[in-house]
Protein backbone atom coordinates (compact mmCIF):
# COMPACT_ATOMS: atom_id res chain seq x y z
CA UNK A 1 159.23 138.99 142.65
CA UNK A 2 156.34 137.91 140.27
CA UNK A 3 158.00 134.19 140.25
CA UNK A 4 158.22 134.11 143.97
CA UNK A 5 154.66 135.17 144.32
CA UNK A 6 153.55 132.37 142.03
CA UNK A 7 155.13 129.62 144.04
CA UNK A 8 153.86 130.83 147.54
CA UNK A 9 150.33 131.50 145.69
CA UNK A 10 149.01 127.69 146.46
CA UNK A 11 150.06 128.66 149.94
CA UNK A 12 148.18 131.99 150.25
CA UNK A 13 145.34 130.50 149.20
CA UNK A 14 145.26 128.06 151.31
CA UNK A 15 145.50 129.83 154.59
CA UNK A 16 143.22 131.89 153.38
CA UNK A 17 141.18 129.33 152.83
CA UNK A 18 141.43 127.88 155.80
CA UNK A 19 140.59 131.11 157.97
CA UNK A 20 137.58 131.44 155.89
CA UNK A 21 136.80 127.45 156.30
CA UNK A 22 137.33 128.30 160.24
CA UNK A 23 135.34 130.98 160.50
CA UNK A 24 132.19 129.58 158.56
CA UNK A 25 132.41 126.54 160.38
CA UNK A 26 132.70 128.52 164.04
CA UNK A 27 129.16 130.47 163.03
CA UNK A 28 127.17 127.38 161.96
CA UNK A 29 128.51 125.64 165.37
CA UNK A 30 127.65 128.20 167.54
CA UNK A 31 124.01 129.33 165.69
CA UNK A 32 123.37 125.86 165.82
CA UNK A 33 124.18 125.35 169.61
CA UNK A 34 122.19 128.73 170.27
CA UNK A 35 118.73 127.41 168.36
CA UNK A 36 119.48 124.41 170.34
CA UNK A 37 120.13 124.74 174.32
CA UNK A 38 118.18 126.68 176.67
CA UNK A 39 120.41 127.57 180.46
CA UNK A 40 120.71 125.09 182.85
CA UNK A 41 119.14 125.49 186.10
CA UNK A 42 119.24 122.08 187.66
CA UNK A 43 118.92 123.06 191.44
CA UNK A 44 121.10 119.98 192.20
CA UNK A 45 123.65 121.39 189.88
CA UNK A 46 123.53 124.75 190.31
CA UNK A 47 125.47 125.02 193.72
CA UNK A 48 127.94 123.06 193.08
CA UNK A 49 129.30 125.39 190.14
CA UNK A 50 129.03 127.94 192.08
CA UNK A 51 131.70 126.50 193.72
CA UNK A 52 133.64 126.53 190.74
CA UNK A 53 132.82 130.40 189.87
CA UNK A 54 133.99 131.50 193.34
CA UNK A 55 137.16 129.34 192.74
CA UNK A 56 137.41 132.02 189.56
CA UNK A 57 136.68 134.96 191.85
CA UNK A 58 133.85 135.76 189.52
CA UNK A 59 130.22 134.83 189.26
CA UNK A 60 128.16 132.14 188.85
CA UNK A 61 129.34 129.99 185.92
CA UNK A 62 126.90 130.22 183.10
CA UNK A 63 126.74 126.92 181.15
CA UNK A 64 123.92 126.32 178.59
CA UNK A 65 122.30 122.59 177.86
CA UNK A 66 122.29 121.42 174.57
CA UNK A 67 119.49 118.70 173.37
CA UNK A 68 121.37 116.09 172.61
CA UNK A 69 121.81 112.72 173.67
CA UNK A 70 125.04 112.67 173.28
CA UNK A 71 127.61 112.19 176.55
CA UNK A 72 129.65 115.14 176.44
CA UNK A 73 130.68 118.79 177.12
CA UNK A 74 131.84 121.37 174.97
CA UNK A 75 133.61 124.90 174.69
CA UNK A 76 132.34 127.19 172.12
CA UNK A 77 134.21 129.36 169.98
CA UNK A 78 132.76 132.13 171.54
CA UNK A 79 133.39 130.93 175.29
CA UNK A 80 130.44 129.19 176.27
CA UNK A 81 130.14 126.15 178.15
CA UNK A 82 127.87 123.55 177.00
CA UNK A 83 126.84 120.15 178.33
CA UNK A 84 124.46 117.55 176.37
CA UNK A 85 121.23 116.90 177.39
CA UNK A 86 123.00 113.12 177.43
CA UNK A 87 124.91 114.72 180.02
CA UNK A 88 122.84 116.33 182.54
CA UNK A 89 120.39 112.61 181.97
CA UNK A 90 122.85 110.75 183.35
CA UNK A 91 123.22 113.25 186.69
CA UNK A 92 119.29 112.72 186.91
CA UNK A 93 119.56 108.93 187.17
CA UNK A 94 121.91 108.95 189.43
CA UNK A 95 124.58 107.59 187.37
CA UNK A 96 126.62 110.60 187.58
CA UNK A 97 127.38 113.12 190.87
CA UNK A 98 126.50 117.01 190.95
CA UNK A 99 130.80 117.02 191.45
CA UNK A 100 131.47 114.64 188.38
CA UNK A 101 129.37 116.84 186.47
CA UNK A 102 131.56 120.23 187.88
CA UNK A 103 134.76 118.32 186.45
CA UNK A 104 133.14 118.51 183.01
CA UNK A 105 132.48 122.17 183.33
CA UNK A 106 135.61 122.82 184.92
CA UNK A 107 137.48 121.33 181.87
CA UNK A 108 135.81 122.74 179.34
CA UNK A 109 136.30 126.15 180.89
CA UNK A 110 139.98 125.18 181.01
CA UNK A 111 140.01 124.88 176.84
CA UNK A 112 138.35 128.36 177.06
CA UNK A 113 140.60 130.18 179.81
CA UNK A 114 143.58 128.84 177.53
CA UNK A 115 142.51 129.93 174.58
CA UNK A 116 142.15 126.37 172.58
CA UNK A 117 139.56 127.90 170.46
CA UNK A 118 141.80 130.79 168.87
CA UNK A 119 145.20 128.16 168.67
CA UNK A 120 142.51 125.82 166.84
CA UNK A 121 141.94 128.32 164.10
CA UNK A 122 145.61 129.05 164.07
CA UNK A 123 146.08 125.55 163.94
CA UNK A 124 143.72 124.59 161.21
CA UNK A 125 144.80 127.18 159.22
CA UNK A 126 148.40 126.43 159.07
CA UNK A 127 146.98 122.40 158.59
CA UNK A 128 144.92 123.45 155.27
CA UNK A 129 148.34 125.39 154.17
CA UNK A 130 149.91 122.15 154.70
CA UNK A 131 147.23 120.07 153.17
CA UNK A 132 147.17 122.12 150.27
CA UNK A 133 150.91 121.97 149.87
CA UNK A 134 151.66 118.17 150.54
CA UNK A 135 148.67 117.85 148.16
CA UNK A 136 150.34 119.28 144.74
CA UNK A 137 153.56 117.87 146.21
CA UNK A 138 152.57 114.70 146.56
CA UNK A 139 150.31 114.59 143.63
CA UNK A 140 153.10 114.70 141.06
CA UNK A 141 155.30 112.12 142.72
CA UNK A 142 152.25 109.81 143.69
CA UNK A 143 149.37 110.54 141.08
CA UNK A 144 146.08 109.56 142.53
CA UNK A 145 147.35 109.09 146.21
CA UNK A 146 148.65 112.52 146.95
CA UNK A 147 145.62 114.03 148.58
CA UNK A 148 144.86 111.06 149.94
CA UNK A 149 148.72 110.89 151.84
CA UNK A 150 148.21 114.95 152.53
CA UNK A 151 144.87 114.58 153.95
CA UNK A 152 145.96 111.20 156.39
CA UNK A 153 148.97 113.40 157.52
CA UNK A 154 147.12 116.43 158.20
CA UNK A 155 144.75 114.42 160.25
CA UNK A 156 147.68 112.62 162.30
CA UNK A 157 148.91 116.47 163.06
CA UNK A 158 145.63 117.80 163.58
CA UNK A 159 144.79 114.58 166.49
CA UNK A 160 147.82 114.98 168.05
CA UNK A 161 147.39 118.75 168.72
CA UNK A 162 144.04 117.84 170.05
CA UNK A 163 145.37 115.60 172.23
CA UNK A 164 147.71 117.70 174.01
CA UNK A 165 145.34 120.40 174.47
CA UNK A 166 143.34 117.82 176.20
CA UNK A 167 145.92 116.93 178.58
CA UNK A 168 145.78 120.99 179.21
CA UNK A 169 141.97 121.24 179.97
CA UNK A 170 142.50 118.52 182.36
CA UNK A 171 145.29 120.08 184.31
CA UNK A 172 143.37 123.58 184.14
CA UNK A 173 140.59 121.29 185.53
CA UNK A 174 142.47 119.66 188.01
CA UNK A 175 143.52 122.88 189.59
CA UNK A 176 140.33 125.10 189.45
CA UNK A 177 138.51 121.34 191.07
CA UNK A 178 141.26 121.42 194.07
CA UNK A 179 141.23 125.18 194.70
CA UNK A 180 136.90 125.03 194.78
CA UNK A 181 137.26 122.34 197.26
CA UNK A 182 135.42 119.55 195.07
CA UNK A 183 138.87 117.77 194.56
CA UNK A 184 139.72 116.56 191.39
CA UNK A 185 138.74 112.62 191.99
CA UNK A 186 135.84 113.66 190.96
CA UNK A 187 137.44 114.04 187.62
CA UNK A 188 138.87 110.70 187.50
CA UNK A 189 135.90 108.82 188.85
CA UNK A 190 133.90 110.32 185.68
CA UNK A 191 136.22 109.20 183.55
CA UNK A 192 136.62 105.84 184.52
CA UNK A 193 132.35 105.68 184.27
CA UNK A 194 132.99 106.61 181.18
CA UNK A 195 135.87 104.76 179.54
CA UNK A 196 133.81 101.31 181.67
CA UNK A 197 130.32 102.82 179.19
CA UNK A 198 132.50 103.07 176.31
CA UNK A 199 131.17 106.68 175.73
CA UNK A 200 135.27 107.14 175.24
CA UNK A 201 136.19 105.06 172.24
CA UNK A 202 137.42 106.72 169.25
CA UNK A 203 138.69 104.10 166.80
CA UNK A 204 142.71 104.40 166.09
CA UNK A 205 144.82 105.92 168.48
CA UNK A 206 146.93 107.88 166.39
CA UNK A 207 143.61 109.53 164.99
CA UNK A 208 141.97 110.17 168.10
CA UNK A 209 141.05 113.79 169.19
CA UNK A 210 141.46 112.64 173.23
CA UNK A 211 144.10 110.82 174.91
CA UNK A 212 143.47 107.27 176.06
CA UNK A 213 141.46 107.49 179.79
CA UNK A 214 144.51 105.56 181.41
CA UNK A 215 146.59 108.22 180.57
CA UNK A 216 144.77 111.05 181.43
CA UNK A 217 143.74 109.19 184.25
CA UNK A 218 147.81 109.18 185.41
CA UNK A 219 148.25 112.64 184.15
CA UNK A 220 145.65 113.61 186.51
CA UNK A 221 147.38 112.16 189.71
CA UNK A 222 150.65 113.52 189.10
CA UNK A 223 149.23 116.87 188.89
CA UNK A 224 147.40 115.90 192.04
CA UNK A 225 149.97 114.48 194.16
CA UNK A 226 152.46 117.71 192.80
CA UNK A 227 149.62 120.74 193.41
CA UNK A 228 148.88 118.91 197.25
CA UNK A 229 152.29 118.44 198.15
């Protein structure tokens, strides 16, 4: 018993450090988005997610503005919705609609209705196991390049996950955008504003925390074409 303890202890430790890692890293993010966001109350906004809360059959949808110029939207460990001051600048120039703005919300309220924030911490637990694993593994048969290898693979795991959850925000998106009676083009107009800005580059593809645009783009209408037929 003693042995077998010993050879799963690099493993223990490692998930726990990784729930630790996770859980540190979830209270800086979200004390940090708190000291730095105040609620949005764009009047040109405002109705339009209220759309998206009736949709819900709940309330208005709360979302919180963060100040930073930045393009983007968020989901907080804790469940709050966040768009960038980058964001809500773009709306105010007229670059963006009130509608293309909803899809953001609507998507990042998908990652929280499905939980992405709970399978991430599952998720980068089990990665740091595997990290720290691959690492001593590795690091005998390759000396010098082992945690190098472990950390590249646990990335190309960790961006593919992302990925896919992605895809999932955007169906929940797509859905919750149809059933408010925005409609979900909406969604794929923003994105193609986007991808044409270059807000959406990420470097390599296999890295990348978000599918290509094109893709999601054609994800998008399936779901579209399946959900109105």
């Amino acid at each position: 018993m003693t042995a077998l303890v010993l050879r799963l202890l690099p493993v223990l430790l490692a998930l726990g450090y990784g729930v630790l890692a996770w859980q540190m890293s979830a209270r800086r993010l979200a004390q940090r988005l708190a000291r730095g966001s105040v609620a949005l109350d764009d009047p040109g906004l405002l109705p339009v997610l209220d759309r998206l809360g009736a949709a819900l059959g709940r309330g208005p949808v709360a979302v919180r503005v963060h100040a930073s110029p930045e393009v983007n939207g968020l989901a907080a460990p804790d469940g709050q919705v966040f768009l960038t001051e980058g964001m809500i600048a773009l709306h105010r120039q007229g670059a963006v609609t009130a509608e293309e703005i909803a899809s953001v919300v609507a998507h990042e309220i998908g990652h929280v209705s499905l939980g992405h924030a709970k399978r991430r911490m599952i998720d980068y637990t089990g990665q740091s196991a595997v990290r720290g694993v691959l690492g001593l593994l590795l690091g005998r048969l390759i000396p010098g390049l082992g945690p190098y290898l472990a950390q590249t693979a646990t990335r190309l795991i960790a961006a593919r996950t992302s990925r896919g959850a992605e895809f999932e925000a955007d169906e929940f998106a797509t859905a919750l955008l149809l059933k408010a009676g925005i409609g979900a083009g909406a969604q794929i107009s923003l994105l193609e504003k986007l991808d044409r800005s270059g807000a959406t580059q990420q470097g390599p593809a296999w890295f990348a925390s978000h599918p290509p645009v094109p893709q999601r783009i054609a994800r998008i209408r399936e779901n579209m074409t399946r959900w109105q037929g």
